[in-house]
Protein backbone atom coordinates (compact mmCIF):
# COMPACT_ATOMS: atom_id res chain seq x y z
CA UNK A 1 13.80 11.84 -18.24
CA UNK A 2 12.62 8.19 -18.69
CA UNK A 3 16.19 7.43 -19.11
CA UNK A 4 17.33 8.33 -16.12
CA UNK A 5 14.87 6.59 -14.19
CA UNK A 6 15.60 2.97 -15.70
CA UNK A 7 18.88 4.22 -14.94
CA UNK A 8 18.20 4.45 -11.57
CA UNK A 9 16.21 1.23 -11.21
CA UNK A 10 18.93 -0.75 -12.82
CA UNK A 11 21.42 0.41 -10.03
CA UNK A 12 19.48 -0.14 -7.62
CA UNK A 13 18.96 -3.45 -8.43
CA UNK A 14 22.66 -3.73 -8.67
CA UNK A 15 23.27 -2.19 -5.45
CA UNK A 16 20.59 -4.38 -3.86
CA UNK A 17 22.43 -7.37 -5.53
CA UNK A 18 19.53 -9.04 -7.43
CA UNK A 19 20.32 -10.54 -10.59
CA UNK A 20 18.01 -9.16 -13.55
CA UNK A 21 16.93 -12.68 -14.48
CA UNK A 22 15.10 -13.44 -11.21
CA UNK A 23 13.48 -10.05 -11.12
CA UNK A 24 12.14 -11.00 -14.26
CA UNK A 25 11.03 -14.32 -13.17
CA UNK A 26 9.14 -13.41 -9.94
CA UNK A 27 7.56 -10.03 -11.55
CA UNK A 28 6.05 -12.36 -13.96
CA UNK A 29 4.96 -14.63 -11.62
CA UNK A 30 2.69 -11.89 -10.07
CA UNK A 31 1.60 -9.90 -12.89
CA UNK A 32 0.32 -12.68 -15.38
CA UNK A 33 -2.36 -13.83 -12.87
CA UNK A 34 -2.95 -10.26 -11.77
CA UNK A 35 -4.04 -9.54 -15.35
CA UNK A 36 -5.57 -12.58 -15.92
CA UNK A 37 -7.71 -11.99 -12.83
CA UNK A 38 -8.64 -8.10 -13.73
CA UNK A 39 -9.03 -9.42 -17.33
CA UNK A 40 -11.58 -12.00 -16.04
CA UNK A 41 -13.45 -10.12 -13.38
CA UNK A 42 -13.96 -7.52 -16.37
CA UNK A 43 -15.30 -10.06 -18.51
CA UNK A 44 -18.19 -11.32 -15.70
CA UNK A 45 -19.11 -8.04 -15.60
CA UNK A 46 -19.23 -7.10 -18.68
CA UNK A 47 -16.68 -4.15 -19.32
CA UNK A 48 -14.94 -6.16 -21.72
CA UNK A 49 -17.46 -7.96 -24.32
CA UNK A 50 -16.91 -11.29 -25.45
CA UNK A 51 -18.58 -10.36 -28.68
CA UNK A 52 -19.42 -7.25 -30.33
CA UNK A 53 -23.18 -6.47 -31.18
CA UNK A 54 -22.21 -5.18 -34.82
C-alpha cells in the first residue's frame, strides 16, 4: 500500500515537472526550522527536559 503511494507522489512530481533535487532542497528549508522551533518551544515549557532528575 505504501508503495503505491510514493508511487504516486513520484509521478506527480514528474507530471508537475519538478526535479526531485529542488523538492528536496525547499522541503528542507521549511521543515528544519519547523522542528527546531517545536523542538524549542517544547523545551521552554518543559515537555522535553534538558536533564533528567535520575
Amino acid at each position: 500500500m505504501l508503495r503505491r503511494y510514493s508511487r504516486i507522489g513520484i509521478n506527480l512530481r514528474i507530471m508537475a515537472g519538478i526535479d526531485f533535487g529542488d523538492h528536496q532542497r525547499v522541503t528542507l528549508k521549511w521543515a528544519v526550522p519547523v522542528c527546531l522551533c517545536i523542538m524549542f518551544t517544547a523545551l521552554l515549557m518543559g515537555i522535553f527536559p534538558l536533564f533528567s532528575p535520575l
